[in-house]
N, C-alpha and C. Protein backbone atom coordinates (compact mmCIF):
# COMPACT_ATOMS: atom_id res chain seq x y z
N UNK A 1 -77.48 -35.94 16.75
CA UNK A 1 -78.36 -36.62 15.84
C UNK A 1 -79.29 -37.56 16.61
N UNK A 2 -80.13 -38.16 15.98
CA UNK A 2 -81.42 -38.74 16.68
C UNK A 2 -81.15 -39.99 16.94
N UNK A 3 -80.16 -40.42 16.38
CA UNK A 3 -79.51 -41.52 15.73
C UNK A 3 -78.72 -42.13 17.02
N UNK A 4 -78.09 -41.34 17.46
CA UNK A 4 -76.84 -40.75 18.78
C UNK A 4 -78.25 -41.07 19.80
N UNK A 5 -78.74 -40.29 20.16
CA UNK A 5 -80.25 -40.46 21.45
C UNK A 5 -80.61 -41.92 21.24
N UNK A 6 -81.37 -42.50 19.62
CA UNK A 6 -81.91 -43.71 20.14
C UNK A 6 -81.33 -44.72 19.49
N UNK A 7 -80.21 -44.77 18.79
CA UNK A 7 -79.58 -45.52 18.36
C UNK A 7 -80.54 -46.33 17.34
N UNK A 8 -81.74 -45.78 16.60
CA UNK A 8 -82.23 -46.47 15.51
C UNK A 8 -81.87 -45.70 14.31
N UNK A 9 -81.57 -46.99 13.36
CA UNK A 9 -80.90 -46.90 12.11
C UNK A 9 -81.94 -45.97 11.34
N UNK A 10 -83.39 -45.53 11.69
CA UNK A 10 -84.26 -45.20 10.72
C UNK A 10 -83.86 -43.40 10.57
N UNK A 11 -82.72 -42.96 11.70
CA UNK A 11 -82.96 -41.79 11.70
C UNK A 11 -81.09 -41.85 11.12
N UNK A 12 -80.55 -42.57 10.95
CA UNK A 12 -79.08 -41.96 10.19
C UNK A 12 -79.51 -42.75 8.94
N UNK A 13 -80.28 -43.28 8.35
CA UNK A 13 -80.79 -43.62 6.73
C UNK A 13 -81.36 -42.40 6.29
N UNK A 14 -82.36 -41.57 7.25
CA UNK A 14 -83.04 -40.26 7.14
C UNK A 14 -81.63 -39.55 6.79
N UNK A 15 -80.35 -39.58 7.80
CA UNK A 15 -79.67 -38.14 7.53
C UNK A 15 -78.70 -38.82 6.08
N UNK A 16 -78.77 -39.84 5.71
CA UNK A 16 -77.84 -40.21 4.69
C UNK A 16 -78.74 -39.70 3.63
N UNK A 17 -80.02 -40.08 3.38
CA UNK A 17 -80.88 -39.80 2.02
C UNK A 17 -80.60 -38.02 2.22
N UNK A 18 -81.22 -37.61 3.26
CA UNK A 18 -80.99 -35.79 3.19
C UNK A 18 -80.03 -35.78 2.56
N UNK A 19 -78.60 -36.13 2.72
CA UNK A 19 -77.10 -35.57 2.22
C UNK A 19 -77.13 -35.77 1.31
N UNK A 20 -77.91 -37.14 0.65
CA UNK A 20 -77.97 -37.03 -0.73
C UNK A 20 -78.34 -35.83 -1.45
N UNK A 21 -79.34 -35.07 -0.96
CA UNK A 21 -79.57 -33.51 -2.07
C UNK A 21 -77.94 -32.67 -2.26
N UNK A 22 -76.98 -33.02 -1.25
CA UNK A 22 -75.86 -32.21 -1.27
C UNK A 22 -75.19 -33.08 -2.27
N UNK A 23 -75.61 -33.63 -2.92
CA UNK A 23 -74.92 -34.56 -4.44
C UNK A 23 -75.20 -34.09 -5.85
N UNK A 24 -76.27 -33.67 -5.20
CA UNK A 24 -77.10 -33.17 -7.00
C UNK A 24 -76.96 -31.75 -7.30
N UNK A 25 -76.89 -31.74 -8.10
CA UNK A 25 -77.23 -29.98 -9.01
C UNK A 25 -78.53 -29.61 -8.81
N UNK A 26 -78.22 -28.37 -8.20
CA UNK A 26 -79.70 -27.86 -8.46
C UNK A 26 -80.63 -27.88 -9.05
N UNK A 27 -80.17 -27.70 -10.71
CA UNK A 27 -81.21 -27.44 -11.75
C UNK A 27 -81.46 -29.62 -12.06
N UNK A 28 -80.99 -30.50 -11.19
CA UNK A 28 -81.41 -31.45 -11.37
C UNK A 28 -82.07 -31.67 -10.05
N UNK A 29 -82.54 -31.05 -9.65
CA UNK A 29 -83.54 -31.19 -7.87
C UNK A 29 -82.62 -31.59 -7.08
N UNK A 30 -81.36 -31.11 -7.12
CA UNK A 30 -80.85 -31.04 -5.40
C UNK A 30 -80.51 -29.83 -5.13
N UNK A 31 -79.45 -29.20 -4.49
CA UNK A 31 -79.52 -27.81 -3.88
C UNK A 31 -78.04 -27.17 -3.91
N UNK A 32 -77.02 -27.93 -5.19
CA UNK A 32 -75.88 -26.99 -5.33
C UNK A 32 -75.55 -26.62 -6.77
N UNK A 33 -74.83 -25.51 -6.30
CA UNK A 33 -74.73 -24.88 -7.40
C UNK A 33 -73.53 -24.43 -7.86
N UNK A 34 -72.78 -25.24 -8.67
CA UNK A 34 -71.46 -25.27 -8.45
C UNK A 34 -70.64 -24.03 -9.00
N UNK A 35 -69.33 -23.14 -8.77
CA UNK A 35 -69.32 -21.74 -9.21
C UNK A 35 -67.98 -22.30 -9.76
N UNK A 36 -67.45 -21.42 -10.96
CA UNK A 36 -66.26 -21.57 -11.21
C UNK A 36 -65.55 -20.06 -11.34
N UNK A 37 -64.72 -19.83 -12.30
CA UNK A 37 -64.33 -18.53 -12.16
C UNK A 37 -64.77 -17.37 -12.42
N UNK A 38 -64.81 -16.51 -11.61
CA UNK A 38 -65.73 -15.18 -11.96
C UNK A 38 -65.17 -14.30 -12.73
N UNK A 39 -65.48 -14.15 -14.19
CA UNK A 39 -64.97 -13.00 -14.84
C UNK A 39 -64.85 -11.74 -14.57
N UNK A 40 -66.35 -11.36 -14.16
CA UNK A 40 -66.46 -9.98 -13.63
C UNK A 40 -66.20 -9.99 -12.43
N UNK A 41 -65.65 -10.33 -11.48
CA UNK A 41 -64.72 -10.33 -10.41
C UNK A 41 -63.62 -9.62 -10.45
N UNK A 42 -63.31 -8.84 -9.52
CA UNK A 42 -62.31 -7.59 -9.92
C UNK A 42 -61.59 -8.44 -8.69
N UNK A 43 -61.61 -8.49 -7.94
CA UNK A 43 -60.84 -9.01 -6.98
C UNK A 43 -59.51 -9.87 -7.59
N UNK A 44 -58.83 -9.51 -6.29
CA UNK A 44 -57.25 -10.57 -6.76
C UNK A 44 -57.87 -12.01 -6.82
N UNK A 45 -57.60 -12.70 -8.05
CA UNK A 45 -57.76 -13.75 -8.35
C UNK A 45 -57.02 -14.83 -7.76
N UNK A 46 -56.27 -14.41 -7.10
CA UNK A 46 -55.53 -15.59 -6.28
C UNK A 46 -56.13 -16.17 -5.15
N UNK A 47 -57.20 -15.78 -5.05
CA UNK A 47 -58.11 -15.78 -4.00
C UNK A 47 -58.80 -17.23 -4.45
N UNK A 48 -59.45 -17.10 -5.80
CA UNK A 48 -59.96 -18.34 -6.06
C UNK A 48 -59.73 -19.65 -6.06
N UNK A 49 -60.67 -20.31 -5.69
CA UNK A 49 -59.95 -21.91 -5.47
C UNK A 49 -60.51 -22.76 -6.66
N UNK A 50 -59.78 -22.23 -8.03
CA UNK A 50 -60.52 -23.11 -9.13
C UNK A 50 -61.02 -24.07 -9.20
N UNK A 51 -62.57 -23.54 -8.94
CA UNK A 51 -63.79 -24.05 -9.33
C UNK A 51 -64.23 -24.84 -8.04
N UNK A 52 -63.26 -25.06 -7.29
CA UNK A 52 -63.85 -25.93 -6.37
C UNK A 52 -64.70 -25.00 -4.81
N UNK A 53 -65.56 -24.73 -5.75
CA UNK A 53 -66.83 -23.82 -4.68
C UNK A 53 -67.95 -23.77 -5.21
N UNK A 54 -68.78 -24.41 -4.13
CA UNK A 54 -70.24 -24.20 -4.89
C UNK A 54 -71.15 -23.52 -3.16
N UNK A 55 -72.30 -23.18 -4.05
CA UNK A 55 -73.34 -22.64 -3.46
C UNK A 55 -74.47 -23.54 -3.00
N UNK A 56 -74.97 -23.58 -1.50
CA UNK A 56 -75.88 -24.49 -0.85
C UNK A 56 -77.19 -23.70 -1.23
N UNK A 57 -78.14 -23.91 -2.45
CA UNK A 57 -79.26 -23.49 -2.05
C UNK A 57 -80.26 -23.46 -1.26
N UNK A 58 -81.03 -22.65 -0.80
CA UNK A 58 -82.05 -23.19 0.28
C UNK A 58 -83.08 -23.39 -0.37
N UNK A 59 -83.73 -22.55 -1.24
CA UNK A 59 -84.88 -23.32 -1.80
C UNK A 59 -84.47 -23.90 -3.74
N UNK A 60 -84.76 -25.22 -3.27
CA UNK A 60 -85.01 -26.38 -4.13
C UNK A 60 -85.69 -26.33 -5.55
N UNK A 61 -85.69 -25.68 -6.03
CA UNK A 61 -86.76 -25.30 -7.18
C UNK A 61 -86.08 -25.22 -8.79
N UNK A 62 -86.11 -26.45 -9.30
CA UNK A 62 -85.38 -26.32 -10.39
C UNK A 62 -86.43 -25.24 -11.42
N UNK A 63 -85.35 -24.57 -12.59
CA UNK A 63 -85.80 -23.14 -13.32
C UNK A 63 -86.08 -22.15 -12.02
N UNK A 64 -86.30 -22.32 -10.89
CA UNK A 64 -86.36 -21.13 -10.46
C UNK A 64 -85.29 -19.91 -9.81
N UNK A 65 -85.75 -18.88 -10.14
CA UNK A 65 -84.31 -18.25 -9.92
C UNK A 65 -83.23 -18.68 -8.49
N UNK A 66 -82.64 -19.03 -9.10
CA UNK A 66 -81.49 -19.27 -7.44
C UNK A 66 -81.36 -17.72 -7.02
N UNK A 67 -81.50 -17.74 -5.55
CA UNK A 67 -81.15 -16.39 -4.71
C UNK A 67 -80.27 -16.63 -3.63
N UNK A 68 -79.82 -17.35 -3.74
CA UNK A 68 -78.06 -16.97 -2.98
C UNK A 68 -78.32 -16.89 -1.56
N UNK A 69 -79.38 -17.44 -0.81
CA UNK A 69 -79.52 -17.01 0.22
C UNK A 69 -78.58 -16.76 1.75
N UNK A 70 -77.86 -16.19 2.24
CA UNK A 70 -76.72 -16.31 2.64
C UNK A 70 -76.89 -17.36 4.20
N UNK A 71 -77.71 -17.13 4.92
CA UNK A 71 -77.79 -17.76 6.34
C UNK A 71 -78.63 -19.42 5.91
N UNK A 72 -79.02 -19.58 4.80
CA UNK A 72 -79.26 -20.88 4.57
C UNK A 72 -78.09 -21.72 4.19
N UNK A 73 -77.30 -21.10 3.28
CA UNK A 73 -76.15 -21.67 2.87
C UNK A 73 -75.31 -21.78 4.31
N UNK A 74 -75.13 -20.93 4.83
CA UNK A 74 -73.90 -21.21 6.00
C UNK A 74 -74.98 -22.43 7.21
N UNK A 75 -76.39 -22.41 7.13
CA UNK A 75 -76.62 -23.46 7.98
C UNK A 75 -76.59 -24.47 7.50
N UNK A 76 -76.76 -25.10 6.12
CA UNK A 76 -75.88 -26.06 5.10
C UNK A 76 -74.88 -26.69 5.88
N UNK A 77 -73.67 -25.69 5.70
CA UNK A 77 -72.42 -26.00 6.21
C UNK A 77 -72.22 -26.26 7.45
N UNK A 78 -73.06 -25.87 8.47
CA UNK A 78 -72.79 -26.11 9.93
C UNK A 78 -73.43 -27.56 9.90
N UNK A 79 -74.43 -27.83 9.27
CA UNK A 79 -74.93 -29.13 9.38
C UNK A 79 -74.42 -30.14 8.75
N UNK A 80 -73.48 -29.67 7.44
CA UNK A 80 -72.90 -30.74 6.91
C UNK A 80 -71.80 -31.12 7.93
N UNK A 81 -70.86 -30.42 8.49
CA UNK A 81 -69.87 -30.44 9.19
C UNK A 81 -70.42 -31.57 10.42
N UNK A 82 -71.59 -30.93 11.23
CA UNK A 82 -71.93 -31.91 12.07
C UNK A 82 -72.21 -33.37 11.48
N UNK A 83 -72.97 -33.93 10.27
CA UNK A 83 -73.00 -34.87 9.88
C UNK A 83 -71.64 -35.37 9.63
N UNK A 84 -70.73 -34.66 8.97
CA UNK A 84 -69.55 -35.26 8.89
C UNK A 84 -68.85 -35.92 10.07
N UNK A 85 -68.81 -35.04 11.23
CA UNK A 85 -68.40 -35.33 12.46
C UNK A 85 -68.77 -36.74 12.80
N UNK A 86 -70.51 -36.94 12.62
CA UNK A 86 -70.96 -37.92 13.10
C UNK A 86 -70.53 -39.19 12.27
N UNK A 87 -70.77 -38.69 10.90
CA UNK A 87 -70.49 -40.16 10.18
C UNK A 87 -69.17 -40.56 9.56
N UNK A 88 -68.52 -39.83 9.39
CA UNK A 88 -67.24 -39.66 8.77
C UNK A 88 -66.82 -39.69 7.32
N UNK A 89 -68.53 -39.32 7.04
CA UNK A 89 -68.76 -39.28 5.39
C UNK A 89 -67.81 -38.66 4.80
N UNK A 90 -66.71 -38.47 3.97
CA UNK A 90 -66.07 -37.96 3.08
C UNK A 90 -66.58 -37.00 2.44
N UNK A 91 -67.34 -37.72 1.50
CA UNK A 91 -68.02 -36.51 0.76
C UNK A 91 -68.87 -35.73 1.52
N UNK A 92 -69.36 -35.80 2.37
CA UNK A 92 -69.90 -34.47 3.23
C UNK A 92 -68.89 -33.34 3.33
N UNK A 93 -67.65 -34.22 3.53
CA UNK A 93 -66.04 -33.13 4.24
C UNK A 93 -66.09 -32.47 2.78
N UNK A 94 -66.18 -33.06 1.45
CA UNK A 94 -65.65 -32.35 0.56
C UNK A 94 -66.78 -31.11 -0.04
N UNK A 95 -68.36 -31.85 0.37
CA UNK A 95 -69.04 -30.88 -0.13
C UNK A 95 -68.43 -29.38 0.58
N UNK A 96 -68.65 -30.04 2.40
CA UNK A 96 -68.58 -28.91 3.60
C UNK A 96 -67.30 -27.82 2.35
N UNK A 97 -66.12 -28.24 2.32
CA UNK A 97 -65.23 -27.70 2.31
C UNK A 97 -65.29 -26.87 0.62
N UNK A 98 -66.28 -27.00 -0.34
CA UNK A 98 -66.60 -26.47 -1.73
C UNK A 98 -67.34 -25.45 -0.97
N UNK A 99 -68.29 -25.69 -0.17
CA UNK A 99 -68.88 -24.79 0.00
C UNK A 99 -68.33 -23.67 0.98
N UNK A 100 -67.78 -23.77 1.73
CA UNK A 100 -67.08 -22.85 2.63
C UNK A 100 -65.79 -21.58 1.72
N UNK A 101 -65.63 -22.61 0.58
CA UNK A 101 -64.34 -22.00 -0.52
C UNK A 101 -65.63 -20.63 -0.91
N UNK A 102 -66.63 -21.39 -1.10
CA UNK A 102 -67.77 -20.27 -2.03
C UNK A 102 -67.82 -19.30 -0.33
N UNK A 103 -68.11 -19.45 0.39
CA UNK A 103 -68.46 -18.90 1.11
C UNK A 103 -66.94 -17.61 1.45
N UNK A 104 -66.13 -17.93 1.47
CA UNK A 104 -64.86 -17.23 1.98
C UNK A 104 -64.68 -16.04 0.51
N UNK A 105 -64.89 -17.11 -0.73
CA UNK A 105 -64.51 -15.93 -1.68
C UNK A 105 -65.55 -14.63 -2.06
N UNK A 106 -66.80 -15.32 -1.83
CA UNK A 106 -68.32 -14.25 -2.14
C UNK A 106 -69.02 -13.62 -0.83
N UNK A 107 -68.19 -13.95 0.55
CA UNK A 107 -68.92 -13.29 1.63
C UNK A 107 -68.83 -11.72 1.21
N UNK A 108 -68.11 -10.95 0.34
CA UNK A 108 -67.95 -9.84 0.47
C UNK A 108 -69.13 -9.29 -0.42
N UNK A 109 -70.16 -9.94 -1.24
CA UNK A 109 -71.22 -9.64 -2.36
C UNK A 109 -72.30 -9.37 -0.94
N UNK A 110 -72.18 -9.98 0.09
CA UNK A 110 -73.04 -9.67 1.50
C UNK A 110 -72.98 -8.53 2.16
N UNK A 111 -72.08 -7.90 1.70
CA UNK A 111 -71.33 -7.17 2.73
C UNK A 111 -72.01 -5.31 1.94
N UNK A 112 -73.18 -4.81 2.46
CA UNK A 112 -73.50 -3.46 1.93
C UNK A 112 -72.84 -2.50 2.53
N UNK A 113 -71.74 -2.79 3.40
CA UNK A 113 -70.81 -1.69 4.34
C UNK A 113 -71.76 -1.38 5.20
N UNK A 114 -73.01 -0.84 5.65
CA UNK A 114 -73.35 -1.01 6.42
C UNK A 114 -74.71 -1.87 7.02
N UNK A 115 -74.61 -2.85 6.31
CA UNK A 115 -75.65 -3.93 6.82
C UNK A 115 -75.56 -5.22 5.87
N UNK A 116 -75.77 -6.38 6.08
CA UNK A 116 -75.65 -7.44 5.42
C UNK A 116 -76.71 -7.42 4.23
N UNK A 117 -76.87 -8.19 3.43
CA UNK A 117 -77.36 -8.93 2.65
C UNK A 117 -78.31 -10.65 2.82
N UNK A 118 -79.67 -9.83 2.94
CA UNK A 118 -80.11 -11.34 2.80
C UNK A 118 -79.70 -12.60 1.66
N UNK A 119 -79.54 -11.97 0.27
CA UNK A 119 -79.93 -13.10 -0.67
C UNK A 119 -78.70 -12.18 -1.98
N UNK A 120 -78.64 -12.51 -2.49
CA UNK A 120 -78.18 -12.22 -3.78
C UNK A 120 -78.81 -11.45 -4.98
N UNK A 121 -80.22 -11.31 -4.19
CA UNK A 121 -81.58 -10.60 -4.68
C UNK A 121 -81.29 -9.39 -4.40
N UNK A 122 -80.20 -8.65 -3.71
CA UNK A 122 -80.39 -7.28 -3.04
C UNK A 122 -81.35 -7.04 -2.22
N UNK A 123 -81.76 -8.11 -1.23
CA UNK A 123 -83.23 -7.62 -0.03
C UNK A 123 -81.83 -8.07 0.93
N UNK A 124 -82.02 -6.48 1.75
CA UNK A 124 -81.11 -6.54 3.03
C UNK A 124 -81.74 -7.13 4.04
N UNK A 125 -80.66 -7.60 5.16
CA UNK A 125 -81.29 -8.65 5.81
C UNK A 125 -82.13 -7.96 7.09
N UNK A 126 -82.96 -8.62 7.35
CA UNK A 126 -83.63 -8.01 8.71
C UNK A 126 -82.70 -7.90 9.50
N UNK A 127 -83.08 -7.08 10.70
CA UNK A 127 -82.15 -7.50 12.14
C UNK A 127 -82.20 -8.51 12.53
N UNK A 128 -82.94 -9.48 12.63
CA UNK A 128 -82.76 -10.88 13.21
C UNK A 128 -81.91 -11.85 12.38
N UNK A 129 -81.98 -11.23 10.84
CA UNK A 129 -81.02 -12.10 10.22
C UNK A 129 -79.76 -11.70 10.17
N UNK A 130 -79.60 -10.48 10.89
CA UNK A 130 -78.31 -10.15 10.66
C UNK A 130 -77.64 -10.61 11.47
N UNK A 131 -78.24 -10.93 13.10
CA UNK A 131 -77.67 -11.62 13.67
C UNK A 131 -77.77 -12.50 14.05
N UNK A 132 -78.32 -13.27 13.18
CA UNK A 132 -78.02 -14.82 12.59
C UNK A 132 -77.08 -14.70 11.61
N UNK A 133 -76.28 -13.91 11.27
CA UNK A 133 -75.53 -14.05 10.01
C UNK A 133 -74.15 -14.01 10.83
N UNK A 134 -74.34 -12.98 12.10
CA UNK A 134 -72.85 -12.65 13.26
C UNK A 134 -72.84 -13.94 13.56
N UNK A 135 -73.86 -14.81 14.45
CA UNK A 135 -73.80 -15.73 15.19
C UNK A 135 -73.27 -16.91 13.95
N UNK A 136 -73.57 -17.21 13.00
CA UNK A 136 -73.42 -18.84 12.19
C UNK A 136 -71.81 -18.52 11.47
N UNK A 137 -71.53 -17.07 11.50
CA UNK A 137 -70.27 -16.30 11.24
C UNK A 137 -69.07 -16.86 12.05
N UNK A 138 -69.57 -16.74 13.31
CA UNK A 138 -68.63 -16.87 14.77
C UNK A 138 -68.62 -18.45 14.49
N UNK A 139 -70.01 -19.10 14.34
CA UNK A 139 -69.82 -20.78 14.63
C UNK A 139 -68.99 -21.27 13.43
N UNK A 140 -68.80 -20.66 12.21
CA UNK A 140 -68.06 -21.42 11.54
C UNK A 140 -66.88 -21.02 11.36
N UNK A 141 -66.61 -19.91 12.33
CA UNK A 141 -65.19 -19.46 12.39
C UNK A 141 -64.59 -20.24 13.70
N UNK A 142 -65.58 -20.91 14.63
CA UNK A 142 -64.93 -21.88 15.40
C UNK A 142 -64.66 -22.90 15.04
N UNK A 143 -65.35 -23.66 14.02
CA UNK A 143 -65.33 -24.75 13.38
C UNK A 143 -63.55 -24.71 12.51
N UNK A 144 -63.23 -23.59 11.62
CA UNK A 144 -62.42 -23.60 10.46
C UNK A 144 -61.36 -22.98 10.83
N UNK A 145 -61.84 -22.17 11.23
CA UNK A 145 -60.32 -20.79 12.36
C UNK A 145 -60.16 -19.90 11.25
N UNK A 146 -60.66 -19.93 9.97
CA UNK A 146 -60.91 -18.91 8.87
C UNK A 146 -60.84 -17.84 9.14
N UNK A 147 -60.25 -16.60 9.49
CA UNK A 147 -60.35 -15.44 9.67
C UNK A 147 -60.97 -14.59 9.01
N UNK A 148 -61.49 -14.67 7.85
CA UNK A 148 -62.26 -13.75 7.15
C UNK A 148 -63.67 -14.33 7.85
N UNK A 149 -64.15 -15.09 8.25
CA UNK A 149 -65.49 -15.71 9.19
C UNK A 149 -65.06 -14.67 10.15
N UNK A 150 -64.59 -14.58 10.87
CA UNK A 150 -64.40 -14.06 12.41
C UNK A 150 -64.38 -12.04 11.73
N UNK A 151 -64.00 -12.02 10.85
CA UNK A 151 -63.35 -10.61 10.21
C UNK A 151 -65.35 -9.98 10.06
N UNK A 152 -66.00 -10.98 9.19
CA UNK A 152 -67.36 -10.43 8.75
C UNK A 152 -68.29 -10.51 10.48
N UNK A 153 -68.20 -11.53 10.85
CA UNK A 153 -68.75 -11.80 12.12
C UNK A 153 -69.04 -10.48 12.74
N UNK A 154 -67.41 -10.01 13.17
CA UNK A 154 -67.57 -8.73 13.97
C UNK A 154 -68.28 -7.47 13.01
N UNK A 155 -67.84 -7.58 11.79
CA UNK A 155 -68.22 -6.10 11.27
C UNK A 155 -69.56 -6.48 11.48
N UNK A 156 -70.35 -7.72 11.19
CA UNK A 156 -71.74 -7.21 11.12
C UNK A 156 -72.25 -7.32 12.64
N UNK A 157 -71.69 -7.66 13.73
CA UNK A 157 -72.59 -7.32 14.95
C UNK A 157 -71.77 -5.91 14.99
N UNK A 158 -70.89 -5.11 14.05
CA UNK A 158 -70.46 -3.88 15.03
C UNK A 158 -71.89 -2.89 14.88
N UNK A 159 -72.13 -3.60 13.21
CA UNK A 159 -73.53 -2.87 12.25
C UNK A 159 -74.40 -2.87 13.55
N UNK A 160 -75.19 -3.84 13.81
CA UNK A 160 -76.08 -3.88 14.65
C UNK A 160 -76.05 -3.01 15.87
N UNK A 161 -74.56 -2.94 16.36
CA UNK A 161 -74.55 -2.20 17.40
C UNK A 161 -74.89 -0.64 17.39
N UNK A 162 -74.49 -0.05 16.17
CA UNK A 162 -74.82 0.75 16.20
C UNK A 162 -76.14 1.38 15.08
N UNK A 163 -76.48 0.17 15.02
CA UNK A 163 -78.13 0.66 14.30
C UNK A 163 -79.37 0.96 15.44
């Protein structure tokens, strides 16, 4: 943080107001979107961590359609985590950790078997996002030790490898 380099307060007031958007609801101009149980979810339900998972939007746009974007949301989380690190904000730990629940139970809506998912829109991801999706995969499987992170990680650089 900038904060860490010059030790002025003007740049951890900057990262405290940012975290503030990780407070609000989307459809009230901040950027989460909180999920609870999925009906049409076929999956074993034991999986779910009632209710406590929400979605990091990347773009901000209240009424506008939320699109699920997947490599915005996981850079969300890498950055909340680092802010947490730095400040020892709590609620950063708890957003980090809602959102990672969303992330562990819906990484598989990403998953086209053979290539990722940009958005929730059905636009598959470029190659560069795909591996941005391996790489922020791997970093938050170092961060959590989550194995389903490390599980998608590889399948989607195996994709790449052989595209």
């Amino acid at each position: 943080m900038a904060h860490n380099l010059t030790g002025d307060e003007k740049y951890l007031k900057a990262a405290d107001q940012a975290f503030g958007s990780f407070l609000v609801d989307y459809d009230k101009g901040g950027v989460i979107t909180t999920e609870g149980d999925n009906e049409d979810d076929s999956r074993d339900s034991s999986s779910n961590n009632g209710g406590d998972s929400m979605f990091l939007q990347e773009i901000a746009k209240p009424k506008y359609e939320k699109t699920y974007i997947l490599n915005g949301h996981i850079f969300s989380l890498i950055d909340l985590w680092n802010y947490y690190k730095y400040t020892h904000n709590e609620n950063a730990a708890a957003v980090f950790k809602d959102g990672l629940n969303y992330l562990k139970d819906n990484l598989w809506k990403y998953d086209k078997g053979i290539w990722s998912y940009y958005d929730q829109l059905g636009n598959l991801a470029s190659k560069g996002y795909q591996k941005i999706h391996t790489e922020q995969l791997a970093k938050l499987y170092e961060i959590t030790g989550e194995p389903i992170l490390k599980s998608y990680s590889d399948k989607f650089a195996g994709q790449i490898a052989v595209s």
